[in-house]
PDB file of N, CA and C in Angstrom:
ATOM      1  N   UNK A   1       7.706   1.393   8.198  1.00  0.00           N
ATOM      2  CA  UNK A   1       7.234   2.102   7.021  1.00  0.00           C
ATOM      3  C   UNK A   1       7.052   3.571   7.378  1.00  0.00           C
ATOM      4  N   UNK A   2       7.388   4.608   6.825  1.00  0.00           N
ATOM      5  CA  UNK A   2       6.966   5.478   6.700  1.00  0.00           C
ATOM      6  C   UNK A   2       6.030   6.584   6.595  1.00  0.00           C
ATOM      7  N   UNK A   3       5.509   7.537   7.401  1.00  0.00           N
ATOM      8  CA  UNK A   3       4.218   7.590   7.789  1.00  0.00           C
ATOM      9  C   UNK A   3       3.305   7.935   6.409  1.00  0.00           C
ATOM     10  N   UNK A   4       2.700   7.469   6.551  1.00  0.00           N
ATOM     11  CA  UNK A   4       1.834   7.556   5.201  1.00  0.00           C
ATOM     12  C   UNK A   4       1.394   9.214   4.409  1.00  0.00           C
ATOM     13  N   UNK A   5       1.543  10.402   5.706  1.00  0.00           N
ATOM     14  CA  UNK A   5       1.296  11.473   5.431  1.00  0.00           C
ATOM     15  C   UNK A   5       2.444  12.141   5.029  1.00  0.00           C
ATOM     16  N   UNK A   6       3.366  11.664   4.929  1.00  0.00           N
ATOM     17  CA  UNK A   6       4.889  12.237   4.397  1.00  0.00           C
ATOM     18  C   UNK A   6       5.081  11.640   3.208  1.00  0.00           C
ATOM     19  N   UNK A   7       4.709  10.859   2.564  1.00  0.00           N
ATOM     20  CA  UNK A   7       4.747  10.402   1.631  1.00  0.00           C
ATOM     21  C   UNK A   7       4.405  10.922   0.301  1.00  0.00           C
ATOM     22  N   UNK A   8       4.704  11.141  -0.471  1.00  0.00           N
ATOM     23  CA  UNK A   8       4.740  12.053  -1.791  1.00  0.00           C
ATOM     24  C   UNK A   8       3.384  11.367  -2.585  1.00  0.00           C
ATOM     25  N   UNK A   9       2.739  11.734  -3.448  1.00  0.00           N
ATOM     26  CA  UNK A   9       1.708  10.456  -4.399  1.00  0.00           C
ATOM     27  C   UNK A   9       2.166   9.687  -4.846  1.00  0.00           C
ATOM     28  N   UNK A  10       3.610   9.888  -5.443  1.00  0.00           N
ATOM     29  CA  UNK A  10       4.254   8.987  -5.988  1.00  0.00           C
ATOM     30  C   UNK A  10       5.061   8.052  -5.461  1.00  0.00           C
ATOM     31  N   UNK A  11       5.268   8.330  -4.340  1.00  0.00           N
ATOM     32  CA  UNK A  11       6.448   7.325  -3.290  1.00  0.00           C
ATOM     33  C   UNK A  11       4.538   6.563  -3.102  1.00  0.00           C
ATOM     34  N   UNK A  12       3.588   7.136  -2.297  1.00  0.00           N
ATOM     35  CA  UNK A  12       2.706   5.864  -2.161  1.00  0.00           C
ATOM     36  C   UNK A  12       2.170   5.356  -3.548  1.00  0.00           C
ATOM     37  N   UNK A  13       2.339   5.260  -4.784  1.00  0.00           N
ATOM     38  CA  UNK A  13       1.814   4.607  -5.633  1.00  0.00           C
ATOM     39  C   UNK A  13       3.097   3.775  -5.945  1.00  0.00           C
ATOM     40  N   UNK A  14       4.078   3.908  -5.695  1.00  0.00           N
ATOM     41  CA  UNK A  14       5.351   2.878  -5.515  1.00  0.00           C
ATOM     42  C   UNK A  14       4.920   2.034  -4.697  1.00  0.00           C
ATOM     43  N   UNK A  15       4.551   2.235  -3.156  1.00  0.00           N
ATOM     44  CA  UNK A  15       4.590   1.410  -2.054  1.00  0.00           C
ATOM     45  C   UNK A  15       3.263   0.713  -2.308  1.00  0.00           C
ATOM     46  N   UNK A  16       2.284   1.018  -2.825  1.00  0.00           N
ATOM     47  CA  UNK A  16       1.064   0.111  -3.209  1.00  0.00           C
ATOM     48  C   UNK A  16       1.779  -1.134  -4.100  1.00  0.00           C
ATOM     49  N   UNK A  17       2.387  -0.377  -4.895  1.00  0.00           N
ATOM     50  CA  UNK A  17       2.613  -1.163  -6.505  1.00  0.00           C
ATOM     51  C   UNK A  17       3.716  -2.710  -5.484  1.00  0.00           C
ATOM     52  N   UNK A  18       4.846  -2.032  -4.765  1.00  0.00           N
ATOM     53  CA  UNK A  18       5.435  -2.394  -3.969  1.00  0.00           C
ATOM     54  C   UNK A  18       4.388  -3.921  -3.348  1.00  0.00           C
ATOM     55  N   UNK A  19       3.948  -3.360  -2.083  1.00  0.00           N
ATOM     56  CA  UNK A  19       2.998  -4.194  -1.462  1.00  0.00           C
ATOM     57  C   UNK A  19       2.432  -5.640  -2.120  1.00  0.00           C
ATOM     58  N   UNK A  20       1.917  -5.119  -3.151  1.00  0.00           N
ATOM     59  CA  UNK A  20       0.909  -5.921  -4.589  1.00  0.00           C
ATOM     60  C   UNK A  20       1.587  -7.517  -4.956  1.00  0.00           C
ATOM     61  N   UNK A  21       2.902  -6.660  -4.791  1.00  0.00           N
ATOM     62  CA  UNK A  21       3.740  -7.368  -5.734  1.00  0.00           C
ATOM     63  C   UNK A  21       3.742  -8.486  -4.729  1.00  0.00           C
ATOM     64  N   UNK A  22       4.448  -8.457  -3.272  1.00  0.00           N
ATOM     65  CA  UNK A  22       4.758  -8.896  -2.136  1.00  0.00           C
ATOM     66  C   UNK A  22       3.903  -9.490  -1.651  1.00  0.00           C
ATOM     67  N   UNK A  23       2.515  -8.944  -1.599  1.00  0.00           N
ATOM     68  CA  UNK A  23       1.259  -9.750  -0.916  1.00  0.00           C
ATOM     69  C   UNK A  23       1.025 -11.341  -2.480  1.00  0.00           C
ATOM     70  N   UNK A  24       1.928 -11.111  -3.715  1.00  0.00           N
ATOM     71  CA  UNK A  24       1.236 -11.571  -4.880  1.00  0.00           C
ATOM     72  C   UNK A  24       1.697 -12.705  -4.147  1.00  0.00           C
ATOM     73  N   UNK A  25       3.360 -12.505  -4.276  1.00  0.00           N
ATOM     74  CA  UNK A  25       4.352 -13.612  -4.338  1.00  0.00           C
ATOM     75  C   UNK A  25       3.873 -14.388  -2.809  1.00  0.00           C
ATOM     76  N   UNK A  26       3.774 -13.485  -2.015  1.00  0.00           N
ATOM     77  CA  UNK A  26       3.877 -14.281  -0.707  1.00  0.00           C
ATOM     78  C   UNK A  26       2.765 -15.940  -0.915  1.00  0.00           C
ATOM     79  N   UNK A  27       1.323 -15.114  -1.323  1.00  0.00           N
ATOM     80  CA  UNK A  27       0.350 -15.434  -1.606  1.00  0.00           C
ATOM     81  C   UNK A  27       0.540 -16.614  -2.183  1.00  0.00           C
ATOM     82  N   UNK A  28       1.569 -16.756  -3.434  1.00  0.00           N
ATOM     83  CA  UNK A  28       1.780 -18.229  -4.231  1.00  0.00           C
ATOM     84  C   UNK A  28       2.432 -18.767  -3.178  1.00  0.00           C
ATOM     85  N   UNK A  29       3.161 -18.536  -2.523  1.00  0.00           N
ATOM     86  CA  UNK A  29       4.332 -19.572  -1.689  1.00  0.00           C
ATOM     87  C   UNK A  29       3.159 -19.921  -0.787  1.00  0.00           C
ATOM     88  N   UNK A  30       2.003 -19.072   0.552  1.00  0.00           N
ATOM     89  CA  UNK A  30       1.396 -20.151   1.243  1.00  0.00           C
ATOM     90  C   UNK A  30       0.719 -19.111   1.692  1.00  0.00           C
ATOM     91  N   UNK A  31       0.294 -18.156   1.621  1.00  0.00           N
ATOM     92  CA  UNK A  31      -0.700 -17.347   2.023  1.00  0.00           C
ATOM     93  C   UNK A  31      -0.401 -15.893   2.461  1.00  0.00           C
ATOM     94  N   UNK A  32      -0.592 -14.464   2.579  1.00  0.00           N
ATOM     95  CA  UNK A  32      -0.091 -13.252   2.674  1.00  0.00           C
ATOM     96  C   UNK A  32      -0.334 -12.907   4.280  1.00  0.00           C
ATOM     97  N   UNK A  33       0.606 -11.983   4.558  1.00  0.00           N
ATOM     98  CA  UNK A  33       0.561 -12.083   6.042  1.00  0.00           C
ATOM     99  C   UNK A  33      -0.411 -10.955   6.478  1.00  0.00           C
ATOM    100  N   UNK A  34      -1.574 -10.998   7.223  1.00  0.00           N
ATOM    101  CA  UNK A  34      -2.309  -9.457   7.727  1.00  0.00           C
ATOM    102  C   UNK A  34      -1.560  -8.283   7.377  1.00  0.00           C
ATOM    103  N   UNK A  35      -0.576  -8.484   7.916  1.00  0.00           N
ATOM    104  CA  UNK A  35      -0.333  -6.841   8.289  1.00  0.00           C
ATOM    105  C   UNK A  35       0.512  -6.273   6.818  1.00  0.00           C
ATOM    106  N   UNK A  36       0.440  -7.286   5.749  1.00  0.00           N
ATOM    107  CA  UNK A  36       0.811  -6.414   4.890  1.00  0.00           C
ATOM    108  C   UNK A  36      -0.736  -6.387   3.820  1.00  0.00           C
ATOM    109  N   UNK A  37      -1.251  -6.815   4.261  1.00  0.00           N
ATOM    110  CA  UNK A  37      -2.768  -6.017   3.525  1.00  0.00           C
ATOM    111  C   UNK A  37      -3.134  -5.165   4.288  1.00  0.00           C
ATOM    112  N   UNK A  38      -3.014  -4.877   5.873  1.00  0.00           N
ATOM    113  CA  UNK A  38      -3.451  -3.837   6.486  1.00  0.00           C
ATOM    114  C   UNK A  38      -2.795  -2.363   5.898  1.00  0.00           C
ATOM    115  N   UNK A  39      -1.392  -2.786   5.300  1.00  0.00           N
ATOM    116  CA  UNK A  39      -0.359  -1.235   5.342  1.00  0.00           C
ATOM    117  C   UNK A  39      -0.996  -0.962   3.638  1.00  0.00           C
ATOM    118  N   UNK A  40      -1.185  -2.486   2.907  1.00  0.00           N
ATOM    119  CA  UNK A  40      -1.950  -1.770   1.069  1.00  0.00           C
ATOM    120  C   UNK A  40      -3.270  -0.894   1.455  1.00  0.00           C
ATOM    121  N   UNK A  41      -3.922  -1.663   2.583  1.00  0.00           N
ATOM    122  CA  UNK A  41      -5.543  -0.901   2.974  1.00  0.00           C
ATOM    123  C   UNK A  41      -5.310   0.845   3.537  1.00  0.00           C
ATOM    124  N   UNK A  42      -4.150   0.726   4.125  1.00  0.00           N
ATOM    125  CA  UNK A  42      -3.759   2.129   5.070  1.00  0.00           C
ATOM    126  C   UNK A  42      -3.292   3.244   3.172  1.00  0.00           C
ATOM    127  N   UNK A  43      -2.677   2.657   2.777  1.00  0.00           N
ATOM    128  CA  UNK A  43      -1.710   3.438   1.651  1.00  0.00           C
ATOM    129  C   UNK A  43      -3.022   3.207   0.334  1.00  0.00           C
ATOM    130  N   UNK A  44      -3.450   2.521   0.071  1.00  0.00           N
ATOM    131  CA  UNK A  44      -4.835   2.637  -0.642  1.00  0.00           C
ATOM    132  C   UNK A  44      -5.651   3.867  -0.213  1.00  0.00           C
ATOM    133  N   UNK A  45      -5.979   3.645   0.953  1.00  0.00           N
ATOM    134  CA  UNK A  45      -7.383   4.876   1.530  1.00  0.00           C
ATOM    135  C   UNK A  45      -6.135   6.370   1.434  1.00  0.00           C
ATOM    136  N   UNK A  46      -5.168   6.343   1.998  1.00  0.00           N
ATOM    137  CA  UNK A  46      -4.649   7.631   1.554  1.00  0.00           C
ATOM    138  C   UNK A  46      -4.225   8.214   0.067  1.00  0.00           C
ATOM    139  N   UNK A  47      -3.750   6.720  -0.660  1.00  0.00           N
ATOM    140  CA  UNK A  47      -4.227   7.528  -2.185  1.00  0.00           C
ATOM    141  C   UNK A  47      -5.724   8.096  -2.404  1.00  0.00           C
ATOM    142  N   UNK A  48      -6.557   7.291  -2.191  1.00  0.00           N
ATOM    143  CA  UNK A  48      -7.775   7.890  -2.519  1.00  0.00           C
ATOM    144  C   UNK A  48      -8.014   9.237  -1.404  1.00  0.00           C
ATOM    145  N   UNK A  49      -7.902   9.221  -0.762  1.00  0.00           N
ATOM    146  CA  UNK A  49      -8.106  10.782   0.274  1.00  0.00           C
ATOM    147  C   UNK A  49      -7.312  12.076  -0.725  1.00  0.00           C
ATOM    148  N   UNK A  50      -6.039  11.687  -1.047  1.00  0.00           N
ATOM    149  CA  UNK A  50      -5.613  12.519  -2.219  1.00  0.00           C
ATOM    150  C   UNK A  50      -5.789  12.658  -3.356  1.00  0.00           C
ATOM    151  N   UNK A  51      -7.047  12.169  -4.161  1.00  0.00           N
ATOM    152  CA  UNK A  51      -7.048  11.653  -5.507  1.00  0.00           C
ATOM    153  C   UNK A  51      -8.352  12.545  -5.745  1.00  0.00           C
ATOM    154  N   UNK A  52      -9.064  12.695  -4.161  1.00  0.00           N
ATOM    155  CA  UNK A  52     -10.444  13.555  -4.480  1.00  0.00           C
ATOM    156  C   UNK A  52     -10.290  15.098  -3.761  1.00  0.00           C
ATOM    157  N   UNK A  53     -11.403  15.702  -4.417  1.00  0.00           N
ATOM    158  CA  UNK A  53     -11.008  17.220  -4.535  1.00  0.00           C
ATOM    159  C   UNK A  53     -10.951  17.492  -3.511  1.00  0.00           C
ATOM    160  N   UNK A  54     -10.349  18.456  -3.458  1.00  0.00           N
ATOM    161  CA  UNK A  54     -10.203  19.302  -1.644  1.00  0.00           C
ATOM    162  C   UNK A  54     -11.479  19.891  -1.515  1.00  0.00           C
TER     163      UNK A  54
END
């Protein structure tokens, strides 16, 4: 994945939306794997780091 600080707001509100989707589906088939809630938790906290004022 791509480092999270190169990432545009909009490429990470893709890759959240992305993730969501992936952690959904995985989730119905038999359970979501760590490390892709670790990369929604990593790309979450950097939307919000950009979302509040400088």
């Amino acid at each position: 994945m791509e480092e999270l600080d190169e990432m545009t707001y909009s490429e990470l509100i893709r890759e959240e939306e992305h993730l969501i989707d992936y952690i959904n589906t995985v989730t119905e088939i038999g359970g979501a794997a760590r490390t892709e809630y670790r990369q929604l938790d990593a790309v979450q906290e950097e939307l919000e780091k950009r979302s509040e004022p400088p």
